[in-house]
Protein backbone atom coordinates (compact mmCIF):
# COMPACT_ATOMS: atom_id res chain seq x y z
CA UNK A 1 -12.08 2.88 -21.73
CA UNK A 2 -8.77 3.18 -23.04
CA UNK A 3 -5.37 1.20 -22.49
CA UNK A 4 -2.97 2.95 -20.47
CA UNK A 5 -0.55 4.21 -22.20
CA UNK A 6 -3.07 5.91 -23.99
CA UNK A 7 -4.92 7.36 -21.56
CA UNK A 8 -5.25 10.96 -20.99
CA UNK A 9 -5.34 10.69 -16.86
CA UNK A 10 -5.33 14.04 -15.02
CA UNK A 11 -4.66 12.35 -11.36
CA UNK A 12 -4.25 15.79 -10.00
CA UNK A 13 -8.02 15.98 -10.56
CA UNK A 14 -8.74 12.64 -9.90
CA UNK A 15 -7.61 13.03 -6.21
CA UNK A 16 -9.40 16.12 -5.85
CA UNK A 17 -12.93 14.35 -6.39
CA UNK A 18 -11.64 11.09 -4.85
CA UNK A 19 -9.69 12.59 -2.06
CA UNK A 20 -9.33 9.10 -0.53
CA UNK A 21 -7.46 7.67 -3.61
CA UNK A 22 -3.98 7.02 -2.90
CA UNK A 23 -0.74 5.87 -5.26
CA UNK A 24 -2.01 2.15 -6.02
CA UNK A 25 -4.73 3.76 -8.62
CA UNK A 26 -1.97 6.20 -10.44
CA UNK A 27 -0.12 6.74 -13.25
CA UNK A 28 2.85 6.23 -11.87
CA UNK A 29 2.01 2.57 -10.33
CA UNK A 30 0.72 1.98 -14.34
CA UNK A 31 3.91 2.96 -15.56
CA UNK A 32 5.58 0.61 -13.01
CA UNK A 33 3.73 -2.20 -13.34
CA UNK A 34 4.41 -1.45 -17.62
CA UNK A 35 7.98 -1.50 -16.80
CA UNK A 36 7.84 -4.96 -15.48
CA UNK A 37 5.64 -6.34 -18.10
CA UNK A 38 1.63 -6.08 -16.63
CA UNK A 39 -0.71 -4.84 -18.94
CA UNK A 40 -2.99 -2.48 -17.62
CA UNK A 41 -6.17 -0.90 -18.93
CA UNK A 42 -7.62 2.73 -17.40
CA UNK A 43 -11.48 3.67 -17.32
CA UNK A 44 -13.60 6.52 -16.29
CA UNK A 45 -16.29 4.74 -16.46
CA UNK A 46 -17.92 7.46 -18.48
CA UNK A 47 -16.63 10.68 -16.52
CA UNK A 48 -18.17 8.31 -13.13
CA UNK A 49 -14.91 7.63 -11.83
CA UNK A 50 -11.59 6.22 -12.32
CA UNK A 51 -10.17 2.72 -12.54
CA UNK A 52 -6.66 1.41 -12.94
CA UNK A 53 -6.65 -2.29 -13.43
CA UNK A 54 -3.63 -4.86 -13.68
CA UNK A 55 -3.67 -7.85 -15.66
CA UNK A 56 -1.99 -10.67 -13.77
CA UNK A 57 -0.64 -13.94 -15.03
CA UNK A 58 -0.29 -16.58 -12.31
CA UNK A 59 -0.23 -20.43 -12.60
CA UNK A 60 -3.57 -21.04 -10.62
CA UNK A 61 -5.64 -18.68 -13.08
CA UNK A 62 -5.19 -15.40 -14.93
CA UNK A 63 -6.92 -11.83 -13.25
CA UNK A 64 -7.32 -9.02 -13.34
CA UNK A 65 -6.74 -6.73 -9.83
CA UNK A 66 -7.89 -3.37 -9.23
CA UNK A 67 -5.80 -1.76 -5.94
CA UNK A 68 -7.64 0.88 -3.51
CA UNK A 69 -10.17 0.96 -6.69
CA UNK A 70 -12.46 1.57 -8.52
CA UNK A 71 -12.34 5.28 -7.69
CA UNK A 72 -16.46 5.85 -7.70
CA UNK A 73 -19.24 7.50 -5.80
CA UNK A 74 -20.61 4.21 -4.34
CA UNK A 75 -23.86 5.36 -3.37
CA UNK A 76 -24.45 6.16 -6.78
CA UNK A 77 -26.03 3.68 -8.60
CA UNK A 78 -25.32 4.24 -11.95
CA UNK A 79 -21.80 4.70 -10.98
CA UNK A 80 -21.64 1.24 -9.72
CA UNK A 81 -23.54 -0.42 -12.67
CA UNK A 82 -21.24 1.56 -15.21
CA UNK A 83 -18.08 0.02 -12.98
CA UNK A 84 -18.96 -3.14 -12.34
CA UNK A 85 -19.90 -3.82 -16.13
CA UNK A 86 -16.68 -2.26 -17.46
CA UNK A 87 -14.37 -4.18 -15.22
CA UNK A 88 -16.42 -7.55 -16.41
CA UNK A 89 -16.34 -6.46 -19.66
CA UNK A 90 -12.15 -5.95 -19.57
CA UNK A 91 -11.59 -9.18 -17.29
CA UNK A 92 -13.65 -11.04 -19.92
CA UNK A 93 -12.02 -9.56 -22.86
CA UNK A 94 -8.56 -10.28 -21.37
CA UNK A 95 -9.53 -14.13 -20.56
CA UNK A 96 -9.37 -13.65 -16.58
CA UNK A 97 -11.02 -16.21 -14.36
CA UNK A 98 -11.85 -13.29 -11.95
CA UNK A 99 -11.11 -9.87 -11.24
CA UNK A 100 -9.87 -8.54 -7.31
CA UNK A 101 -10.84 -4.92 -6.38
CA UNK A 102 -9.87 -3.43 -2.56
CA UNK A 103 -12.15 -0.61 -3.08
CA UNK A 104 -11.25 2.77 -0.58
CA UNK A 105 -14.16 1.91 1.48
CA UNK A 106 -14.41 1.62 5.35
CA UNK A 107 -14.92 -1.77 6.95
CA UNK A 108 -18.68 -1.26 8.02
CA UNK A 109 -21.28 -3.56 7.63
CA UNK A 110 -22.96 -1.38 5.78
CA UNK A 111 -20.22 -0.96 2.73
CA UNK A 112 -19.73 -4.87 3.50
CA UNK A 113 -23.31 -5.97 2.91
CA UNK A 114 -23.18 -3.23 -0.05
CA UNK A 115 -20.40 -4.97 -2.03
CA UNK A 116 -22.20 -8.49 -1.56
CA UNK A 117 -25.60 -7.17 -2.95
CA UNK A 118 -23.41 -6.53 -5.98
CA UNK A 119 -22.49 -10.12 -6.31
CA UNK A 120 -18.96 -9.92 -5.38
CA UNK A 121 -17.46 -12.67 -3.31
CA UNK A 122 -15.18 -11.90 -0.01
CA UNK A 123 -11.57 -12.95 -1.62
CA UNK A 124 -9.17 -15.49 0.51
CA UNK A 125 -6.28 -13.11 0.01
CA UNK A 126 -6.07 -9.47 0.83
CA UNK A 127 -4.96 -6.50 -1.25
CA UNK A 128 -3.47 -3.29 0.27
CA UNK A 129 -3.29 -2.78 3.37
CA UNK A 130 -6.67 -3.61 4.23
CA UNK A 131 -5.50 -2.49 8.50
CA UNK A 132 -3.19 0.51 7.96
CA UNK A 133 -2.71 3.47 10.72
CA UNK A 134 -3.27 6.90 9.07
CA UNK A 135 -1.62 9.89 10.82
CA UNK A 136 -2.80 13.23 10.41
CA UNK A 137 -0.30 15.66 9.13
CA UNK A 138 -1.98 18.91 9.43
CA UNK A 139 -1.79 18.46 13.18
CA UNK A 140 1.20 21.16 14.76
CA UNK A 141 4.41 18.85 15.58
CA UNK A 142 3.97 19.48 19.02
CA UNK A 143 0.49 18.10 18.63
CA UNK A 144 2.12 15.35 16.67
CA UNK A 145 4.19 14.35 20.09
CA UNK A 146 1.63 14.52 22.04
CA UNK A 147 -0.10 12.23 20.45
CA UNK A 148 1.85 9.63 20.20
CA UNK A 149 2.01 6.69 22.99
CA UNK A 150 4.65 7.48 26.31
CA UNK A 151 7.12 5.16 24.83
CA UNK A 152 7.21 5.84 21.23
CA UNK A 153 7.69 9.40 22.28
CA UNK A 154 11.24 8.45 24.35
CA UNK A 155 12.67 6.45 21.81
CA UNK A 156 12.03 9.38 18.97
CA UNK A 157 13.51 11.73 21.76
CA UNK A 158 16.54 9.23 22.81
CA UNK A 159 17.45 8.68 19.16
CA UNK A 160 18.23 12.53 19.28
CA UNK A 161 20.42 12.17 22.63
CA UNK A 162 22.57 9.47 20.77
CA UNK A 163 22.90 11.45 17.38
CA UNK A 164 21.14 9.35 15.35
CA UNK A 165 20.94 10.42 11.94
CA UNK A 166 18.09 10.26 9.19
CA UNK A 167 18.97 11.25 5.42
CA UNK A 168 16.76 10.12 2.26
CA UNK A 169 18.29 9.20 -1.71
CA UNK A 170 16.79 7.60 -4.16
CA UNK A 171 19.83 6.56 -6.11
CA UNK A 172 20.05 3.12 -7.76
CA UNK A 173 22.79 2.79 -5.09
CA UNK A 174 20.91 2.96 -1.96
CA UNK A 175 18.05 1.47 -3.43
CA UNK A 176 20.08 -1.94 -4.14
CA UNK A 177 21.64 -1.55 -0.62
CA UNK A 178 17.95 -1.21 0.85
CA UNK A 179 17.40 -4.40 -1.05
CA UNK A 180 19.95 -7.12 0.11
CA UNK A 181 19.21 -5.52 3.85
CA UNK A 182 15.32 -6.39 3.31
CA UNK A 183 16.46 -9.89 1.92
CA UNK A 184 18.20 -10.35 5.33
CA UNK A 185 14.80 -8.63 7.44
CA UNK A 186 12.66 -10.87 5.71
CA UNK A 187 14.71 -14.19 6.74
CA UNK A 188 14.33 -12.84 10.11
CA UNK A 189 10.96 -12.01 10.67
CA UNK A 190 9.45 -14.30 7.85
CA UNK A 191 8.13 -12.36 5.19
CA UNK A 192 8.27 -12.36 1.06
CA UNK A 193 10.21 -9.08 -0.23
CA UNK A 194 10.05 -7.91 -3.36
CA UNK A 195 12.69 -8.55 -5.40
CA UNK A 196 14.76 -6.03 -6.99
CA UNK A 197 13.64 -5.32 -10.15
CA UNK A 198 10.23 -4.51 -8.68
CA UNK A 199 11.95 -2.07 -6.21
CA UNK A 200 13.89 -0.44 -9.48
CA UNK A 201 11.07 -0.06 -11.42
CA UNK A 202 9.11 1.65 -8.81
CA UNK A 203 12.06 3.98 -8.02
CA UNK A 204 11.72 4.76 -12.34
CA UNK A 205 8.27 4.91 -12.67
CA UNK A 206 8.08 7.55 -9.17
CA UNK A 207 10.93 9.15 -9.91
CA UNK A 208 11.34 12.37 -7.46
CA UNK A 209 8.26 11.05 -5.29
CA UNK A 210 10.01 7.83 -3.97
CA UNK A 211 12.82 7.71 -1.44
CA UNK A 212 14.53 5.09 0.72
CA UNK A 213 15.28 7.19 4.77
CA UNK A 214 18.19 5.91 6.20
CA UNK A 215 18.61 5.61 10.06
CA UNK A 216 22.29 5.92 11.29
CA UNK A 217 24.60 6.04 14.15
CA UNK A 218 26.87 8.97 14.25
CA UNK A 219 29.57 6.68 13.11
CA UNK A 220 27.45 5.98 9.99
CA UNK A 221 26.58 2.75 10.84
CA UNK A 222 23.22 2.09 9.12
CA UNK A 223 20.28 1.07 11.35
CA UNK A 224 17.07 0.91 9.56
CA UNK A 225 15.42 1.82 6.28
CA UNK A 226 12.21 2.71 5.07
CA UNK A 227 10.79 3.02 1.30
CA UNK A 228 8.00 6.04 1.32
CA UNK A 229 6.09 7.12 -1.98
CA UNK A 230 4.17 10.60 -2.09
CA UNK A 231 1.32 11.03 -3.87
CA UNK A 232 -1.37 13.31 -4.14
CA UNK A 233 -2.70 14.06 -0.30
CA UNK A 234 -0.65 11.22 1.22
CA UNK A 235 2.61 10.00 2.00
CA UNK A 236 3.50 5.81 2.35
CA UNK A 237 5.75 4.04 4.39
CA UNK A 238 5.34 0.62 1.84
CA UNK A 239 8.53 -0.80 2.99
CA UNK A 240 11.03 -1.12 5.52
CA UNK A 241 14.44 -3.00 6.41
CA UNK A 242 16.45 -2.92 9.08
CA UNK A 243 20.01 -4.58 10.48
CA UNK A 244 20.48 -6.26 13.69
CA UNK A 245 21.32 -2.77 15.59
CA UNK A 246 18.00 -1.63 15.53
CA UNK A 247 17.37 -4.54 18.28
CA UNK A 248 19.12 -2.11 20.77
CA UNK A 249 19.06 1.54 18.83
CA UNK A 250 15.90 3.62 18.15
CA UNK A 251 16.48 4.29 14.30
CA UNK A 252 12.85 3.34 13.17
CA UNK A 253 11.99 5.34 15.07
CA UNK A 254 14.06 8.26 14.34
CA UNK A 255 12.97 7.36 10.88
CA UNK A 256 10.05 7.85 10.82
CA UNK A 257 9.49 11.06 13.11
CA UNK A 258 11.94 12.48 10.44
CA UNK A 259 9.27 10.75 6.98
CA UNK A 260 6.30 12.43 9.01
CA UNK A 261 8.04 16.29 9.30
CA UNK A 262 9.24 15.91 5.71
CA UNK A 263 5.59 14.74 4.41
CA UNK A 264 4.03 17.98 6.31
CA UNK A 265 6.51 20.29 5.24
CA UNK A 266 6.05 19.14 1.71
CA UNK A 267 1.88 19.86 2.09
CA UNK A 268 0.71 16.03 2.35
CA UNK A 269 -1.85 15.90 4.77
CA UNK A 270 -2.11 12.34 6.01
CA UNK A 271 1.10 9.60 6.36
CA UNK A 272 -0.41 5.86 5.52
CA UNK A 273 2.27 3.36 7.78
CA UNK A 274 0.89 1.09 5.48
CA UNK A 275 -0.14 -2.44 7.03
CA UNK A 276 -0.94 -3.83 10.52
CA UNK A 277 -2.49 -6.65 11.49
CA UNK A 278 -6.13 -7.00 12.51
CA UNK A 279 -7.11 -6.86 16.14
CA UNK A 280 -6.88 -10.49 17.74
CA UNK A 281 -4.92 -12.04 15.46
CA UNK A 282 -1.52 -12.33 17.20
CA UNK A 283 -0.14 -14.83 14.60
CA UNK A 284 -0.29 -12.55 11.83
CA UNK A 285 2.50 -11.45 9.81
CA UNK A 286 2.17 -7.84 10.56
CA UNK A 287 2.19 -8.60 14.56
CA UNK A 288 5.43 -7.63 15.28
CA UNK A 289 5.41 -4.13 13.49
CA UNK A 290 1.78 -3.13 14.91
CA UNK A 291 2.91 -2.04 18.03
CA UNK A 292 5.55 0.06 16.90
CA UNK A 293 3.33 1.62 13.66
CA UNK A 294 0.40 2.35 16.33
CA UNK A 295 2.77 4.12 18.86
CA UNK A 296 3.05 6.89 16.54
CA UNK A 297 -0.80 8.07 17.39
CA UNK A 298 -2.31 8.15 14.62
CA UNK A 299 -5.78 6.39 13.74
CA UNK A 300 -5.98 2.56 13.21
CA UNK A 301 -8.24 2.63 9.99
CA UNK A 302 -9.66 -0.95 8.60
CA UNK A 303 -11.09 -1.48 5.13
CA UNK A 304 -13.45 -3.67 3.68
CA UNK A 305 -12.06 -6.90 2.54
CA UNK A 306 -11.13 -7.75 -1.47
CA UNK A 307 -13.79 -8.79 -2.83
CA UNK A 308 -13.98 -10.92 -6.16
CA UNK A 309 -16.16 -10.92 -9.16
CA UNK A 310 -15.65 -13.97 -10.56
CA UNK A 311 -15.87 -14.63 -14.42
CA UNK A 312 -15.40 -18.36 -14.47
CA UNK A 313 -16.64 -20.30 -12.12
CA UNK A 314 -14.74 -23.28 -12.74
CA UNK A 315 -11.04 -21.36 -12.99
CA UNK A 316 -12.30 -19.49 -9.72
CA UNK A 317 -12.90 -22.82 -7.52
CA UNK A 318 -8.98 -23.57 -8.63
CA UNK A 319 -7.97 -20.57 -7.39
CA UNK A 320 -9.47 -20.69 -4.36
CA UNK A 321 -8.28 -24.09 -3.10
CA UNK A 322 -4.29 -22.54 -4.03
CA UNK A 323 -5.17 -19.58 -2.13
CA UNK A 324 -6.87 -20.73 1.07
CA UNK A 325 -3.68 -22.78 1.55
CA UNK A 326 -1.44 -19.91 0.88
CA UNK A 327 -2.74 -17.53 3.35
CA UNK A 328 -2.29 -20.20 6.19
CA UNK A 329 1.26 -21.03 5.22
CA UNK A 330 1.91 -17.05 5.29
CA UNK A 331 -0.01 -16.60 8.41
CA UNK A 332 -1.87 -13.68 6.60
């Protein structure tokens, strides 16, 4: 176990064992999360696996989080005892009331039960993207269409008719632009951006694998944005914006279509849209995007919940009384 920066992580072979591991556990999201100040520790676990975990400060308690991780063979038991007891053994060391893993598992009662035998506690608060659509990108474009629902289909094919255009930059420009145009989504439709140093260090930290697509008319009129990372197998939509003409225009959807044939060309084989809400829950804040993420066909995948292992008991109970109240203020 080794501090980041230290750490000798070969991610390219990382994601080859763990093909399921996506940009949250890599050395790029270290290196971001660095650049704004987290401290973050790395384990194998003893050649088992791979970990990347994120000390967080926050007013209710201090933790420690562990995105789409730990990276392990969970039907190994060994594996699991070596995990569990180095993630204890760094939350401890580092004074955190608890420590939050979203591990890459599949929301089956199986994997559920699994995680509870372990002693972990369901947390109050999810972690990424716990209800994501996953498209398959080694499907033929044509197959691609075809698979997507009658009307998502029309609106990628009217955005041609009206000469919509798509283009991608990662300059500090356009991500600053894509940044004051989320500030003005999120007023609208009631969400919590990030802020902008966030969005810059990501765009450092990713550096050629991070872009912000740009939806225009042919007048250059922007319509819509979206942020997508690549890494290893997959591609991310993780954010999008948008201005009041994508009411009436198809640009998201233009958008996308063009993020999808860019990810295949480029040898990515799946495209996570990154967040949806969970089936029968009509209040939640990803409501009004699920439609339009699930029209592009691909499959609506669900994973198992955060869970916690909690390190104080006392500093845990305070935490959980700030965040039960949070997540029905944010409708999550």
């Amino acid at each position: 176990m080794t501090e980041n920066k230290e750490a000798k992580v070969n991610w390219n072979e990382i994601i080859e064992r763990f093909p399921e591991a996506n940009f949250l556990q890599s050395p790029a999201y270290a290196k971001m999360n660095e650049i704004l100040g987290a401290k973050t520790v790395v384990s194998d676990f003893g050649g088992l696996g791979h970990a990347l975990m994120i000390i967080r400060d926050a007013k209710r308690g201090r933790y420690l989080e562990i995105p789409c991780g730990p990276l392990i063979d969970w039907g190994d038991k060994k594996a699991i005892k070596k995990a569990l007891d180095e993630i204890s053994e760094v939350a401890e060391r580092e004074k955190c009331v608890f420590a939050r893993l979203r591990p890459q598992l599949l929301a089956t009662s199986k994997n559920t039960e699994l995680l509870e035998s372990l002693g972990l506690k369901e947390s109050p608060m999810h972690l990424a993207a716990e209800h994501t659509v996953m498209i398959d990108l080694t499907k033929d474009e044509e197959i691609l269409l075809s698979n997507m629902r009658r009307q998502t289909r029309y609106e990628v094919r009217r955005a041609g008719k009206l000469g919509i255009k798509v283009f991608k930059d990662n300059s500090e420009e356009i991500f600053k632009e894509f940044h004051q145009v989320q500030v003005e989504t999120a007023k609208r439709q009631n969400f919590i951006p990030p802020d902008i140093k966030t969005l810059l260090a990501e765009r450092e930290a990713f550096k050629g694998e991070i872009d912000i697509y740009v939806a225009e008319t042919s007048e250059g009129e922007r319509i819509a944005y979206g942020l997508v990372i690549r890494d290893g197998h997959e591609g991310d939509y993780y954010e999008a914006a948008s201005t009041l003409l994508n009411r009436k225009l198809p640009g998201a959807y233009a958008l996308l279509w063009r993020a999808m044939r860019d990810l295949k060309e480029e040898g990515h084989e799946r495209f996570n849209l990154w967040g949806i809400a969970p089936k029968g829950n009509p209040n939640h804040r990803y409501a009004g995007v699920t439609t339009f993420k699930t029209g592009f066909g691909g499959e609506v995948v669900e994973y198992v919940s955060a869970h916690d292992l909690i390190i104080s008991k006392v500093g845990y109970l305070k935490n959980l009384v700030v965040e039960k109240a949070r997540k029905k203020r944010r409708h999550l």
